[in-house]
C-alpha atoms as a PDB file:
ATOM      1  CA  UNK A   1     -26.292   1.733  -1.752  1.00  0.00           C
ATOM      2  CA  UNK A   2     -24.577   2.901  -4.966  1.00  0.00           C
ATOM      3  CA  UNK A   3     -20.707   3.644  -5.016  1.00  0.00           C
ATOM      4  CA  UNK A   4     -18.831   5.715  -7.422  1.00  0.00           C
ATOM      5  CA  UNK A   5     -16.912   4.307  -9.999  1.00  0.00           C
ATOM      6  CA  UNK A   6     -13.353   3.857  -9.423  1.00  0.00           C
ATOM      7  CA  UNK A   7     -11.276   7.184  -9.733  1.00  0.00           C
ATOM      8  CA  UNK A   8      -9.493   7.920 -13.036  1.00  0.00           C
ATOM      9  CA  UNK A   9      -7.214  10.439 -10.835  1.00  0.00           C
ATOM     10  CA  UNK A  10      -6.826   9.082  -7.409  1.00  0.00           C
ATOM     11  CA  UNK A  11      -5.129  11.236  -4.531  1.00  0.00           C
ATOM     12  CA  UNK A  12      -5.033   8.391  -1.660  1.00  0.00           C
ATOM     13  CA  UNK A  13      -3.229   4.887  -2.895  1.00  0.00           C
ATOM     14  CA  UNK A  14      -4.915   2.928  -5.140  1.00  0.00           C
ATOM     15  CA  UNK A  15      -3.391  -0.624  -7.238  1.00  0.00           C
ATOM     16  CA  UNK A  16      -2.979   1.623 -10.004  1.00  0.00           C
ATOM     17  CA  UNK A  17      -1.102   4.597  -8.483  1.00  0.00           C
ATOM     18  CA  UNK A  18       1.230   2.650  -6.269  1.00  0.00           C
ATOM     19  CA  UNK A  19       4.525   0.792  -6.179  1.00  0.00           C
ATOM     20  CA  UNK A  20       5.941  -1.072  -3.082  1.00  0.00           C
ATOM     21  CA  UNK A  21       9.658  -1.296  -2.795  1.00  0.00           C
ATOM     22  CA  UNK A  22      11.396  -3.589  -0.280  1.00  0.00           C
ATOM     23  CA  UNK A  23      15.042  -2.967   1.062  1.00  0.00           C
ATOM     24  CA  UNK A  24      17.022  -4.761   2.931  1.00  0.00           C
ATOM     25  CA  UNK A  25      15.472  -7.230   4.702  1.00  0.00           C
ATOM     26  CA  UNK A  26      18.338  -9.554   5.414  1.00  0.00           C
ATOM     27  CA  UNK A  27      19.748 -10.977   8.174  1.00  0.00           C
ATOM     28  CA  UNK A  28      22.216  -8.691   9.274  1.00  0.00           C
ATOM     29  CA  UNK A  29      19.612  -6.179   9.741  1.00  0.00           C
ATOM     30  CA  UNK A  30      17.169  -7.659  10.998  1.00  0.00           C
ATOM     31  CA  UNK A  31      18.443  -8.913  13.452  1.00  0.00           C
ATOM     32  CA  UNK A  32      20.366  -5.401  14.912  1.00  0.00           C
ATOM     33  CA  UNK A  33      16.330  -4.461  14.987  1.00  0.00           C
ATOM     34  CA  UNK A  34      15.574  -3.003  18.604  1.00  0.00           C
ATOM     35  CA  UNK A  35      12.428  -0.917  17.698  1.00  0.00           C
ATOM     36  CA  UNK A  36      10.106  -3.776  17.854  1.00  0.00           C
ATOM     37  CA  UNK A  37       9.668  -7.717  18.094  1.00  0.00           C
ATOM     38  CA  UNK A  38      11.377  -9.036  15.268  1.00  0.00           C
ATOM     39  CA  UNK A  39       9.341 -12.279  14.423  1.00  0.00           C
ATOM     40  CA  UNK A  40       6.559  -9.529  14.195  1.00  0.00           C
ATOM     41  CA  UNK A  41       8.291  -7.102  12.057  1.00  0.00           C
ATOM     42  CA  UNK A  42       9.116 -10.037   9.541  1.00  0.00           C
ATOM     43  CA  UNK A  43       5.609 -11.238   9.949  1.00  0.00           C
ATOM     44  CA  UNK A  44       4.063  -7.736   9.213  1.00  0.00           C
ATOM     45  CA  UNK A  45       6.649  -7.305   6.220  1.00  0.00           C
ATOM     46  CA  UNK A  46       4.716 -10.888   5.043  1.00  0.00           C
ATOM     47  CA  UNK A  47       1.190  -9.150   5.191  1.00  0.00           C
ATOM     48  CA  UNK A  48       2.397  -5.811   2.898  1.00  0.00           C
ATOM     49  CA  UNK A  49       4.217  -7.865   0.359  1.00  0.00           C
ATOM     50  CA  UNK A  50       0.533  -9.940  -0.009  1.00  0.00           C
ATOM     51  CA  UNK A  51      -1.295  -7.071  -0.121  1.00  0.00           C
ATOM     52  CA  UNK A  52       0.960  -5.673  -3.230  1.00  0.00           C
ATOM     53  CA  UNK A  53       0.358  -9.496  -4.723  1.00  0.00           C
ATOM     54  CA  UNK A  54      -3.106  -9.134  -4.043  1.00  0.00           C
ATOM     55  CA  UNK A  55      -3.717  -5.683  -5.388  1.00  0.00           C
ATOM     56  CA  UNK A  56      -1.299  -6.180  -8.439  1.00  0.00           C
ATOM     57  CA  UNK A  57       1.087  -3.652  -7.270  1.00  0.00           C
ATOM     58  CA  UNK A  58       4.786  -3.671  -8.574  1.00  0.00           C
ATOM     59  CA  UNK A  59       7.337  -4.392  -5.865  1.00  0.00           C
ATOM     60  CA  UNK A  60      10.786  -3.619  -6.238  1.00  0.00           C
ATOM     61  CA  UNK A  61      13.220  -5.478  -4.123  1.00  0.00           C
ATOM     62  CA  UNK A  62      16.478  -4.275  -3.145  1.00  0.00           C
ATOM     63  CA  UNK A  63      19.421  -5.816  -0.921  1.00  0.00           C
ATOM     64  CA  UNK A  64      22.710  -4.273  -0.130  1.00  0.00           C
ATOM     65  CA  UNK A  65      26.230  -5.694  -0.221  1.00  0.00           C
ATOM     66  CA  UNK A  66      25.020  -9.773  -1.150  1.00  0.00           C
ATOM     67  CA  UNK A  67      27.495  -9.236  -4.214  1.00  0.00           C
ATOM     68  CA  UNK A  68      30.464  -8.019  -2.454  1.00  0.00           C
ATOM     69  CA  UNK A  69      30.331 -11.057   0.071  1.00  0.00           C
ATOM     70  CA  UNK A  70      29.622  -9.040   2.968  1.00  0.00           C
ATOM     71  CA  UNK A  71      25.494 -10.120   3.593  1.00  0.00           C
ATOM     72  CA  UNK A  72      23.027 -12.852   2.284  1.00  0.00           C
ATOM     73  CA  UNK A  73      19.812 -11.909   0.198  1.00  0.00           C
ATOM     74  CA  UNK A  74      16.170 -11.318   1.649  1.00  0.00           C
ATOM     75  CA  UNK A  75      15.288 -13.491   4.486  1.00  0.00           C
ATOM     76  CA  UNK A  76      13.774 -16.912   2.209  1.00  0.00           C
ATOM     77  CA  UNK A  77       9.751 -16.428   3.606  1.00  0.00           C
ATOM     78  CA  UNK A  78      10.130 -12.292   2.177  1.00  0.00           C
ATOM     79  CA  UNK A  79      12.078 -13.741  -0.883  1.00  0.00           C
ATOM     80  CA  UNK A  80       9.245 -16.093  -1.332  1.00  0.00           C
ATOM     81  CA  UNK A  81       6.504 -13.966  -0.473  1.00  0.00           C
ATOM     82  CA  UNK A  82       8.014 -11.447  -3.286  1.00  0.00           C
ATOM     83  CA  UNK A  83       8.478 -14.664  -5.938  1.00  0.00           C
ATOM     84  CA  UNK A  84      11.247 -16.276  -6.099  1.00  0.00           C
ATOM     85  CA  UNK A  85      11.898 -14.956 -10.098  1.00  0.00           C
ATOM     86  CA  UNK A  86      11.837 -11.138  -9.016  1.00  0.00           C
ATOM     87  CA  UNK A  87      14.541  -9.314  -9.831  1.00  0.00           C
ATOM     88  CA  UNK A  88      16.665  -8.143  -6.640  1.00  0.00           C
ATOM     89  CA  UNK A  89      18.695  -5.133  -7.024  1.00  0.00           C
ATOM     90  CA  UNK A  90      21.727  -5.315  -4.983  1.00  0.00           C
ATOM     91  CA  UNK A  91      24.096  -1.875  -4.326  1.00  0.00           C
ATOM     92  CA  UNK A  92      26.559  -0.924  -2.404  1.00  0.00           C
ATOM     93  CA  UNK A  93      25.198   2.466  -1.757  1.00  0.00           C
ATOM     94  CA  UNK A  94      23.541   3.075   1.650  1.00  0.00           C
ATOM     95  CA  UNK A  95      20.786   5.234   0.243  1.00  0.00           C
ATOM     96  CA  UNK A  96      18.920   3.062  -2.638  1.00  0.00           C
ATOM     97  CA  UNK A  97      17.940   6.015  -4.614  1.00  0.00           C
ATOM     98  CA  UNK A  98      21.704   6.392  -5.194  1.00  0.00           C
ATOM     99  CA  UNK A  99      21.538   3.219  -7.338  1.00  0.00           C
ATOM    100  CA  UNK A 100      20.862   2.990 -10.524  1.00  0.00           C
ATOM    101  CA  UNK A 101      19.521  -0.082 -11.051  1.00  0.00           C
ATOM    102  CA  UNK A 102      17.093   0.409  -8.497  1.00  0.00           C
ATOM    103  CA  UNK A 103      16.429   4.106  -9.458  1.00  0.00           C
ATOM    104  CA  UNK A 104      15.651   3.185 -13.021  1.00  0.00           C
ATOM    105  CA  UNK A 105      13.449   0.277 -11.840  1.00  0.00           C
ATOM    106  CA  UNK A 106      11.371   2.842  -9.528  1.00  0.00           C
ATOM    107  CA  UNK A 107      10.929   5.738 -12.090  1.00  0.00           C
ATOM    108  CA  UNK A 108      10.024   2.612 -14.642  1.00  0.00           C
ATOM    109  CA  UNK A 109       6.950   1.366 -12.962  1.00  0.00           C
ATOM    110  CA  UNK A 110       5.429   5.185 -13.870  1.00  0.00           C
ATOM    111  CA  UNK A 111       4.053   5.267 -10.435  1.00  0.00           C
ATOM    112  CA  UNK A 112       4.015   8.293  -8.229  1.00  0.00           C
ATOM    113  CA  UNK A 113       3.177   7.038  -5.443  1.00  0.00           C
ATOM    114  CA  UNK A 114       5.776   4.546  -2.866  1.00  0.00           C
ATOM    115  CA  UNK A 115       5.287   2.198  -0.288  1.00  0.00           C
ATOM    116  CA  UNK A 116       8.537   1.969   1.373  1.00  0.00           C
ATOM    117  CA  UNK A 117       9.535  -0.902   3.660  1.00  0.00           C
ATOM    118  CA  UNK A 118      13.160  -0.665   4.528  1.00  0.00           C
ATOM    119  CA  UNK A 119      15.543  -1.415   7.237  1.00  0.00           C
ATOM    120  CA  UNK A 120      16.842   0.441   9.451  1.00  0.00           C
ATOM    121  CA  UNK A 121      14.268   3.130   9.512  1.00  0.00           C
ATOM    122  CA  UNK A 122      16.973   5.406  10.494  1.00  0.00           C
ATOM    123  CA  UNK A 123      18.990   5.041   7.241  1.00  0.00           C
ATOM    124  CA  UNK A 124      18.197   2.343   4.591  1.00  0.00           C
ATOM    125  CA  UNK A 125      14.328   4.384   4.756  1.00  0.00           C
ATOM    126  CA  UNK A 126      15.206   7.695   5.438  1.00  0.00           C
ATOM    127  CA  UNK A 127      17.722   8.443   2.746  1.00  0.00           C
ATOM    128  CA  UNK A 128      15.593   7.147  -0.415  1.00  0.00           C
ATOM    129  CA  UNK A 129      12.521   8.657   1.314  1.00  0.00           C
ATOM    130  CA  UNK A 130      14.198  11.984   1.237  1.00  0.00           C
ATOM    131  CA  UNK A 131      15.157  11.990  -2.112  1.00  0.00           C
ATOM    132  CA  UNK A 132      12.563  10.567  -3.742  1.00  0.00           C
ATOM    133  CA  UNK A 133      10.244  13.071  -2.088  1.00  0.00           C
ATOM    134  CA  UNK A 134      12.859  15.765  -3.163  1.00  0.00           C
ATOM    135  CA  UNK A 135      12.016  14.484  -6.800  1.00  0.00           C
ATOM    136  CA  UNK A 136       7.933  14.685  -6.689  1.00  0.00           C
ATOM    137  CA  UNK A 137       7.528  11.551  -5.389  1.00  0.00           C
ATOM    138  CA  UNK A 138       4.324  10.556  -2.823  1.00  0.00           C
ATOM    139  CA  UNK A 139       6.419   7.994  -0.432  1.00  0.00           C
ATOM    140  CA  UNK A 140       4.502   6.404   2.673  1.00  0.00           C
ATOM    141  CA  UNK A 141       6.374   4.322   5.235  1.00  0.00           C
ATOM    142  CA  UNK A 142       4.528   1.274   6.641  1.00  0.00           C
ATOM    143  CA  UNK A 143       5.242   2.085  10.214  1.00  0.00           C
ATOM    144  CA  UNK A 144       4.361  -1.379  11.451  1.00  0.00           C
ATOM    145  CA  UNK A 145       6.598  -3.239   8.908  1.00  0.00           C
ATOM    146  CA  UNK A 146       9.827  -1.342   9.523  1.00  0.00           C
ATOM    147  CA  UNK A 147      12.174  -0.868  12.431  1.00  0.00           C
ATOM    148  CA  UNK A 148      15.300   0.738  13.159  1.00  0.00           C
ATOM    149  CA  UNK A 149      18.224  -0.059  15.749  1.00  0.00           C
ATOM    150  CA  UNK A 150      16.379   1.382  18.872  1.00  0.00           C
ATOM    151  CA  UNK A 151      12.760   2.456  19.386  1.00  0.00           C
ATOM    152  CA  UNK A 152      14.404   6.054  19.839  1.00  0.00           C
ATOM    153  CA  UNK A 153      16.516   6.338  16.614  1.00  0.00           C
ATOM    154  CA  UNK A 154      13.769   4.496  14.705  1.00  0.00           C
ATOM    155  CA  UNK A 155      10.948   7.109  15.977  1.00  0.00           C
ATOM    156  CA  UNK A 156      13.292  10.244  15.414  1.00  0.00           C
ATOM    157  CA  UNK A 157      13.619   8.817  11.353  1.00  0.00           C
ATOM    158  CA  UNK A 158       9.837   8.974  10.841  1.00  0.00           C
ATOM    159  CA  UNK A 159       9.568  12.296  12.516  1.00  0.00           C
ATOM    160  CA  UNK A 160      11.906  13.568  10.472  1.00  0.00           C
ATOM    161  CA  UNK A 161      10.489  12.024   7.108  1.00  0.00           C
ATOM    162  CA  UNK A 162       7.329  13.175   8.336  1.00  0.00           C
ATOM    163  CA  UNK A 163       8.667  16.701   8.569  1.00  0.00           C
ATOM    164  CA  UNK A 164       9.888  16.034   5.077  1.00  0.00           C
ATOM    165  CA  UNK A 165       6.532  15.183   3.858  1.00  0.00           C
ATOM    166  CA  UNK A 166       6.512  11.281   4.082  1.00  0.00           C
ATOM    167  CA  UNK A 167       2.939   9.959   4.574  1.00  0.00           C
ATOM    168  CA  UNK A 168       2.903   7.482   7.439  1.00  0.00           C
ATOM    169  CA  UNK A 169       0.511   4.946   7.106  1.00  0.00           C
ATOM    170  CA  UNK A 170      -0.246   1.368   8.879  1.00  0.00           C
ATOM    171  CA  UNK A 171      -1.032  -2.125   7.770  1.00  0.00           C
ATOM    172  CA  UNK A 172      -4.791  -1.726   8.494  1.00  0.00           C
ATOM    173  CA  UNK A 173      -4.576   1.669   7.245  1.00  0.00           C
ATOM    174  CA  UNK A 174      -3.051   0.919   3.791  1.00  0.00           C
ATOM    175  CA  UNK A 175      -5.551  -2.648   3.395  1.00  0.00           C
ATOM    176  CA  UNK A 176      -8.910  -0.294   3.646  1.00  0.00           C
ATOM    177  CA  UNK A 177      -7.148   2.298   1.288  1.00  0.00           C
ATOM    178  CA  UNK A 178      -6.508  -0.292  -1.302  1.00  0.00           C
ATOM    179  CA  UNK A 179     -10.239  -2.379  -0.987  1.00  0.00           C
ATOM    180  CA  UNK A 180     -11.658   0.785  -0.599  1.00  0.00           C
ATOM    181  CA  UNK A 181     -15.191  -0.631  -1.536  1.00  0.00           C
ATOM    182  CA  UNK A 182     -16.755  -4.196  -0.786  1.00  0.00           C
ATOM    183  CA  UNK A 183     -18.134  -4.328  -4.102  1.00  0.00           C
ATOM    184  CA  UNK A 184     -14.753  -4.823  -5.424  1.00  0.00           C
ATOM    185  CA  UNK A 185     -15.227  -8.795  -4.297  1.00  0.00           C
ATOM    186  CA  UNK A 186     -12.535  -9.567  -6.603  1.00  0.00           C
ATOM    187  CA  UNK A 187     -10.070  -9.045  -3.383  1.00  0.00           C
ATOM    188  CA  UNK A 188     -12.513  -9.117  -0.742  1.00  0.00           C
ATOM    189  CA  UNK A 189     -12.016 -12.787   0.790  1.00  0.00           C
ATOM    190  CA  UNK A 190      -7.899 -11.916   0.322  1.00  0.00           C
ATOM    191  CA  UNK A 191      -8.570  -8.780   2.369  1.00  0.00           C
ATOM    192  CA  UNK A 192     -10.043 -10.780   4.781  1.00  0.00           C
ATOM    193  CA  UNK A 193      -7.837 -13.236   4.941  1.00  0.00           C
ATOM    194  CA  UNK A 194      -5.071 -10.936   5.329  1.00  0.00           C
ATOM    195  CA  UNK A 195      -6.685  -8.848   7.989  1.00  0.00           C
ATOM    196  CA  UNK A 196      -7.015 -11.654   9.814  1.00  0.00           C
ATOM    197  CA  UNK A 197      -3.679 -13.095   9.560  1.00  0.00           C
ATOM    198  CA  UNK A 198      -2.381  -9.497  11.065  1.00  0.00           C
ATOM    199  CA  UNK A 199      -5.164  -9.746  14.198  1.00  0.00           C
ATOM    200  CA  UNK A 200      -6.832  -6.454  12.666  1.00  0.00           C
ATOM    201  CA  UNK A 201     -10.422  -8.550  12.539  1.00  0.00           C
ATOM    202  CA  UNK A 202     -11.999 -11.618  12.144  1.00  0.00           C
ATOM    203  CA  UNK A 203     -15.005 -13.623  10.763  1.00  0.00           C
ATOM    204  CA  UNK A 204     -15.338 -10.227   8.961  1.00  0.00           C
ATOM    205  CA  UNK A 205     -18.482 -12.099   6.651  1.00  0.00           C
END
């Protein structure tokens, strides 16, 4: 039972390829969500942000209009889940990407490869998906964390990043791609801790 060392080059999403980036999650928008339950869509927002935490992956947070008056920053348990001394990048600009700020803070992390929680699906994810994919970016959607303002517009967005090249993935999905190995027993009682907070398994050991 011998596994390989870890990969110098990685093509699936490892802690050292990847960078999560959270948008949006205020209020306002989440509660116009339609697409799914919203207590569970906050609750499976929770789970990714721990994984990043547990996996050392950057996160870059991102809210839209808090400056102008108009909304109120990330919900407190996302804000807290994130850390309380994390920069926030606030815009105006529907489409992140368009942002400086938050474009420089992306391209900064040196990190091909995005996890991309947003809402709605059907804008606020779409648009930076698009472009940042347009640039030579790897960006995967975390279909069980996001939602959109009905089930229909928030499916048609990930079809059409799909078509774009997005690479969908799930909670359960992106945990195993990240532990990858149970040798790595550095994370393996926060995977399972995790994993059983979402339902995915339990008494795993």
């Amino acid at each position: 039972m011998t596994s390989y060392a870890k990969r110098t080059d990685d093509h699936l999403l490892s802690p050292d390829n990847t960078v999560l980036t959270v948008i949006d999650y205020q209020p306002t928008q989440i509660n116009s969500i339609n697409s799914m339950n919203r207590s569970e869509l906050i609750r499976n927002a929770e789970i990714v942000i721990e994984l990043a935490k547990l996996y050392n992956i950057p996160i870059v947070l991102s809210t839209v209009n808090v400056e102008k008056g108009w909304n109120t920053d990330t919900i407190p348990v996302l804000k807290r889940a994130v850390g309380e001394e994390a920069i926030s990048y606030d815009r105006s600009s529907i489409n992140a990407w368009e942002d400086k700020e938050y474009n420089e803070a992306i391209k900064a992390t040196g990190r091909k490869k995005i996890l991309i929680l947003a809402l709605w699906t059907e804008a606020c994810l779409t648009f930076p998906t698009l472009d940042a994919l347009k640039e030579g970016f790897e960006v995967y959607p975390v279909v069980d964390a996001v939602g959109g303002t009905s089930l229909l517009a928030h499916e048609t967005a990930l079809r059409r990043v799909e078509q774009a090249g997005a690479q969908l993935t799930s909670i359960a999905q992106l945990a195993c791609e990240l532990q990858r190995d149970w040798n790595r027993e550095e994370t393996t009682d926060g995977f399972d801790e995790l994993m059983t907070k979402f339902g995915a398994f339990s008494n795993l050991r």
